[in-house]
PDB file of N, CA and C in Angstrom:
ATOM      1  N   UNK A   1     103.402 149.728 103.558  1.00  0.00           N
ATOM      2  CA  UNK A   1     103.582 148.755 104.608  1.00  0.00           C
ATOM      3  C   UNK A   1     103.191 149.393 105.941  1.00  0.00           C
ATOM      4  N   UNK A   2     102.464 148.551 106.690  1.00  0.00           N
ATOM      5  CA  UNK A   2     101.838 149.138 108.262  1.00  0.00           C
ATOM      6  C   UNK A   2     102.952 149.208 109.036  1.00  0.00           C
ATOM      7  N   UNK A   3     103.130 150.265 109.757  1.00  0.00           N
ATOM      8  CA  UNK A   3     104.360 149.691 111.025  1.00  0.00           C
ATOM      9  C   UNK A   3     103.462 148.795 111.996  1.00  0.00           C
ATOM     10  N   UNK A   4     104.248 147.751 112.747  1.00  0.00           N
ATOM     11  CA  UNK A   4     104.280 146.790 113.528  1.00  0.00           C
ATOM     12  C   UNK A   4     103.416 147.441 115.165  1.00  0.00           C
ATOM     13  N   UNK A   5     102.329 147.312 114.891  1.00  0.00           N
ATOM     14  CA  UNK A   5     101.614 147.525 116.710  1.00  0.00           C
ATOM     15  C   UNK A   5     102.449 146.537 117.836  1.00  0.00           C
ATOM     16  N   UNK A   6     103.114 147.213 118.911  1.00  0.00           N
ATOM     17  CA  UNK A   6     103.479 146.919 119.730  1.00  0.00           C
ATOM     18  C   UNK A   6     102.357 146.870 121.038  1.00  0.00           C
ATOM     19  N   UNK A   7     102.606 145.690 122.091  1.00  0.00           N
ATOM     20  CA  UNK A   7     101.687 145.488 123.232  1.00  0.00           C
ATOM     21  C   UNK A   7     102.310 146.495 123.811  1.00  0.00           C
ATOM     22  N   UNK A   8     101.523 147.280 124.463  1.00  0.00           N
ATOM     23  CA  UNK A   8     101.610 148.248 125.787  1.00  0.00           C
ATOM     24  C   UNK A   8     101.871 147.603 127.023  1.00  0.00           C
ATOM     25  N   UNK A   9     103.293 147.249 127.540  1.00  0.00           N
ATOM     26  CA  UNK A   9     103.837 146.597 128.323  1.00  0.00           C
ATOM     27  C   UNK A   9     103.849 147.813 129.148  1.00  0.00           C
ATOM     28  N   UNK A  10     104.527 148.911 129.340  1.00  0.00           N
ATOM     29  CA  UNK A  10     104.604 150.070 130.035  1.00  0.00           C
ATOM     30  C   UNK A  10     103.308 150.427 130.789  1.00  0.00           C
ATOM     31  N   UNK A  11     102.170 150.328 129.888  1.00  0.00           N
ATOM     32  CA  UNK A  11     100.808 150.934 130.331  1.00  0.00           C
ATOM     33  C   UNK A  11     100.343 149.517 131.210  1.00  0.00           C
ATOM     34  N   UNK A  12     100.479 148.553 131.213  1.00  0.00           N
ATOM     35  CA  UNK A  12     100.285 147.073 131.635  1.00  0.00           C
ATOM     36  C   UNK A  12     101.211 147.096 132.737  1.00  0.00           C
ATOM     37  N   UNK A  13     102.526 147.561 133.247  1.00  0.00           N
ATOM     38  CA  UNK A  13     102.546 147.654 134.335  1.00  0.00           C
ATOM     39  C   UNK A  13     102.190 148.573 135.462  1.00  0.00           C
ATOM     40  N   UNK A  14     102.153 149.769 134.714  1.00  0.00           N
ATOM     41  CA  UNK A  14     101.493 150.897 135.265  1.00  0.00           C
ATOM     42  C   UNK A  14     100.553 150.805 136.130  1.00  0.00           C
ATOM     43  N   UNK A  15      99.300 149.431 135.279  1.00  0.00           N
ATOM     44  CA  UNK A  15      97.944 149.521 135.575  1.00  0.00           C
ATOM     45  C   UNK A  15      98.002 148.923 137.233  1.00  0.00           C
ATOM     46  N   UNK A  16      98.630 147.487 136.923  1.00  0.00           N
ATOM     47  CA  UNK A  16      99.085 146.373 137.869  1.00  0.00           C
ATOM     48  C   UNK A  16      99.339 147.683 139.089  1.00  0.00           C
ATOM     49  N   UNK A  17     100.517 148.062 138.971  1.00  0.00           N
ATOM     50  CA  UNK A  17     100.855 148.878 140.024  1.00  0.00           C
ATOM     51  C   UNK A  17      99.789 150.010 140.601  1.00  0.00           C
ATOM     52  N   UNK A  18      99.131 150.461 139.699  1.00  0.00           N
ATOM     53  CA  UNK A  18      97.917 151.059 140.283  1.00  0.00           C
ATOM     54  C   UNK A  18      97.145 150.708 140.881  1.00  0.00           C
ATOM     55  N   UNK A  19      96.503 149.272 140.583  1.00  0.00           N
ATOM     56  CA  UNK A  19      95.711 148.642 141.071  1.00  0.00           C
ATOM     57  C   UNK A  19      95.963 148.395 142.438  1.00  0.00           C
ATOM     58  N   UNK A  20      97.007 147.760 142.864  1.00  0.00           N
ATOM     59  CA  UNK A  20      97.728 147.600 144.439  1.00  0.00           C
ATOM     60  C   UNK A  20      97.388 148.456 145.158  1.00  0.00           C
ATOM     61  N   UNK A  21      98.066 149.684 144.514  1.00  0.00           N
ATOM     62  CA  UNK A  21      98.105 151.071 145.425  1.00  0.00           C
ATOM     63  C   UNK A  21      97.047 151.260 145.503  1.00  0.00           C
ATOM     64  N   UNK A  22      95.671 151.491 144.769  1.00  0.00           N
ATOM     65  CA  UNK A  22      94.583 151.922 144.978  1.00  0.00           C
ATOM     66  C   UNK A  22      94.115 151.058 145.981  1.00  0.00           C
ATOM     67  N   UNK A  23      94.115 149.405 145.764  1.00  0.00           N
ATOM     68  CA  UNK A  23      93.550 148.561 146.830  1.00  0.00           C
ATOM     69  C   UNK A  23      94.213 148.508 148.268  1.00  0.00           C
ATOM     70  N   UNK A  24      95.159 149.071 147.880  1.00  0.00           N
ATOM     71  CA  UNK A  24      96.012 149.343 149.525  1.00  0.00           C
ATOM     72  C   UNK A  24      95.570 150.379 149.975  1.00  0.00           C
ATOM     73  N   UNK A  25      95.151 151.286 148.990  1.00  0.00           N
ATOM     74  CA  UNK A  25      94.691 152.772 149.813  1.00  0.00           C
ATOM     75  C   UNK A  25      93.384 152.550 150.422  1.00  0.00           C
ATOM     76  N   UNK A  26      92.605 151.561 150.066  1.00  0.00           N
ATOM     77  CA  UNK A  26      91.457 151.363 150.452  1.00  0.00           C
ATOM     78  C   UNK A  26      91.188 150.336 151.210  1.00  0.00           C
ATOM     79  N   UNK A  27      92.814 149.711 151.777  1.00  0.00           N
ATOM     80  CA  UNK A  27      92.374 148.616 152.808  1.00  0.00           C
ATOM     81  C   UNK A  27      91.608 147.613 152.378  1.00  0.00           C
ATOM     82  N   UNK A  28      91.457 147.304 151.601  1.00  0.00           N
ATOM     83  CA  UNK A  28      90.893 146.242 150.552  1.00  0.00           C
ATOM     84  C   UNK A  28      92.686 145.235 150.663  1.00  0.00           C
ATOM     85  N   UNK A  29      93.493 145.508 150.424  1.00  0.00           N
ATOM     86  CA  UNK A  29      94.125 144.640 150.129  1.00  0.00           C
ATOM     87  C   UNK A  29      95.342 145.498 150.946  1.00  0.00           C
ATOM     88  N   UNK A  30      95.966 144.348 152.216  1.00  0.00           N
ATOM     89  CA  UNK A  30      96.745 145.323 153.047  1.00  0.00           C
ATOM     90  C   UNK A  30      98.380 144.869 152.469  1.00  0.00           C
ATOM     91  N   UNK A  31      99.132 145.863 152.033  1.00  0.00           N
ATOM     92  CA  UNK A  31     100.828 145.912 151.461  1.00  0.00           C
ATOM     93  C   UNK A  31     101.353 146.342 152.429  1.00  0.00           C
ATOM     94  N   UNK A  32     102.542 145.945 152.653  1.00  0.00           N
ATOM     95  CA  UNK A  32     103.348 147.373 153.417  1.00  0.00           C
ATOM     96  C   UNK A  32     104.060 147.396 152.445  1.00  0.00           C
ATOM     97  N   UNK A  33     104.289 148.213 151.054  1.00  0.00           N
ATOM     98  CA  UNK A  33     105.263 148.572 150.143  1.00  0.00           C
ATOM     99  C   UNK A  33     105.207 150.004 150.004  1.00  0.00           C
ATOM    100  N   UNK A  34     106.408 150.644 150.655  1.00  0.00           N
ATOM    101  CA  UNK A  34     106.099 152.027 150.447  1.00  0.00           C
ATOM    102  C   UNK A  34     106.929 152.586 149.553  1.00  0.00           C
ATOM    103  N   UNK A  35     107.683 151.481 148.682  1.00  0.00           N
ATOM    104  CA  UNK A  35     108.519 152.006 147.794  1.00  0.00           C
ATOM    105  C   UNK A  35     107.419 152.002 146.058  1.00  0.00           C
ATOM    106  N   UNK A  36     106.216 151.797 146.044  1.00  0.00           N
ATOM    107  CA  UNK A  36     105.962 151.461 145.133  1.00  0.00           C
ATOM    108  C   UNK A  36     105.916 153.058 144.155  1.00  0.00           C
ATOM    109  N   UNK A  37     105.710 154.123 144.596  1.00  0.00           N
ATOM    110  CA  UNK A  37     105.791 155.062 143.911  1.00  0.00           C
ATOM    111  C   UNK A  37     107.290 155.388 143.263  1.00  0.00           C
ATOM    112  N   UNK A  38     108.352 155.063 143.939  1.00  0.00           N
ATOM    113  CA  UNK A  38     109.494 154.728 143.428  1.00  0.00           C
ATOM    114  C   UNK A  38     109.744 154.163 142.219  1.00  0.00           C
ATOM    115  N   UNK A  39     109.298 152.828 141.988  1.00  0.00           N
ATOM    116  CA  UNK A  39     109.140 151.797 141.067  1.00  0.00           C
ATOM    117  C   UNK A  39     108.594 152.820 139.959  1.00  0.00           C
ATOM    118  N   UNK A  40     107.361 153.200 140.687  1.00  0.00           N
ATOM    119  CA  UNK A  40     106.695 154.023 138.953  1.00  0.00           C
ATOM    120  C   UNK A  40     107.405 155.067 138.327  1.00  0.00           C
ATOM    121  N   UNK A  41     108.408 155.698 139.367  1.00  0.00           N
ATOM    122  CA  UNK A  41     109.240 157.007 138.968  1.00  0.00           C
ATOM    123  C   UNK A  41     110.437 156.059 138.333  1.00  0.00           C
ATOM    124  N   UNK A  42     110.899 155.178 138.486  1.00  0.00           N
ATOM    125  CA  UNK A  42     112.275 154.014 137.781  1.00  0.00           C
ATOM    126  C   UNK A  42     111.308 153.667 136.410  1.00  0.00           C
ATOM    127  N   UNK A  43     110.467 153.371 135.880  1.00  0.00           N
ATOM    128  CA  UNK A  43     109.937 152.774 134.828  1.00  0.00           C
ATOM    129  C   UNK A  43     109.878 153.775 134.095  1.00  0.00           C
ATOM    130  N   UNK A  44     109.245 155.189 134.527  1.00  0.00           N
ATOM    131  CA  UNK A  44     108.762 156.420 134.088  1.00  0.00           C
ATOM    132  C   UNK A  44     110.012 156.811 133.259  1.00  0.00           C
ATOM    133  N   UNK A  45     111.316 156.841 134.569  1.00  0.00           N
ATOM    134  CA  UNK A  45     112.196 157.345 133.550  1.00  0.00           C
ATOM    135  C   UNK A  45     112.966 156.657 132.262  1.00  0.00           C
ATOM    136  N   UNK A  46     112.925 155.034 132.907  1.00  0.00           N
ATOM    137  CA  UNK A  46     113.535 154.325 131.875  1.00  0.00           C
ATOM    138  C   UNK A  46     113.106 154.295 130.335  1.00  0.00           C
ATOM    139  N   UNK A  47     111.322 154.620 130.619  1.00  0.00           N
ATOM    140  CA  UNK A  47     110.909 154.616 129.601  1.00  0.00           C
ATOM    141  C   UNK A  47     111.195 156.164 128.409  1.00  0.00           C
ATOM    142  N   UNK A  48     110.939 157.350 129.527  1.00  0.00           N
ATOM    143  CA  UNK A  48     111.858 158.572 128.806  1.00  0.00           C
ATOM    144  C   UNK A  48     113.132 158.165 128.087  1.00  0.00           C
ATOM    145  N   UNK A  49     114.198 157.329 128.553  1.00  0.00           N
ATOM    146  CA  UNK A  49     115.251 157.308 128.390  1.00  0.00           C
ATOM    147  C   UNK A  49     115.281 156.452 126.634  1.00  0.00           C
ATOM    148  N   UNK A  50     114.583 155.305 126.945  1.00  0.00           N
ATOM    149  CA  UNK A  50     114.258 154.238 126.118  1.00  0.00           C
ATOM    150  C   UNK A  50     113.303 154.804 124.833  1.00  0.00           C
ATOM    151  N   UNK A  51     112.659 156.161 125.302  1.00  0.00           N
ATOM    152  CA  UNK A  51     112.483 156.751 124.116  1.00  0.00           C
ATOM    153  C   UNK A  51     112.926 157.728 122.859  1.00  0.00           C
ATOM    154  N   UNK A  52     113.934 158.181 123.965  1.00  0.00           N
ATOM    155  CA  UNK A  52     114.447 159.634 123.253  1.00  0.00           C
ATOM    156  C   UNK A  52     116.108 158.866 122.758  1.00  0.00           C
ATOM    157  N   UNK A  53     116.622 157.613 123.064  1.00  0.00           N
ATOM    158  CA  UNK A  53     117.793 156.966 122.629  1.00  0.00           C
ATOM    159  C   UNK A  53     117.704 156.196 121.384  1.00  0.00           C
ATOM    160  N   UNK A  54     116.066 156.089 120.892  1.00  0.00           N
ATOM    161  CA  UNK A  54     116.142 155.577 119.714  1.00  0.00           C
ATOM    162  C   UNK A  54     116.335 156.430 118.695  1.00  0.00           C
ATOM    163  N   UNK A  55     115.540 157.923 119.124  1.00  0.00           N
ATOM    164  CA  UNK A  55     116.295 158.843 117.848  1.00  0.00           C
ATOM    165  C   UNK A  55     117.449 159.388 117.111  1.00  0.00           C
ATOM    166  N   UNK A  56     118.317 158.475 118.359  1.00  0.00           N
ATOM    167  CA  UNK A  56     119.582 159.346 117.954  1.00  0.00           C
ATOM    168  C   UNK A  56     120.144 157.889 117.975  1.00  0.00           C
TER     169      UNK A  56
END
C-alpha cells in the first residue's frame, strides 16, 4: 500500500510570503509589514514542533 501524498501547505505559504518580501524589497509592491520575518520564524517552528510530536 502507497502512503498518502500530502499537499505542501508549509512550502505554499512559505512561497506566498516570499513573494511579498521579495516584491517589497524591490519596491514593486510597497508593504509596511515588518513583522513578516516573524511569521516565517512562528510557522518554522510550529512546523518543527508538528513534526517531531508525531513520533512520540
Amino acid at each position: 500500500m502507497k502512503g498518502k501524498i500530502k499537499f505542501p501547505i508549509l512550502a505554499t505559504i512559505l512561497l506566498i510570503f516570499a513573494v511579498f518580501w521579495l516584491l517589497n524589497e524591490l519596491e514593486v509592491l510597497i508593504l509596511n509589514i515588518p513583522w513578516i520575518p516573524i511569521v516565517l520564524i512562528i510557522i518554522s517552528i510550529g512546523l518543527i514542533f508538528n513534526r517531531f510530536s508525531k513520533n512520540y
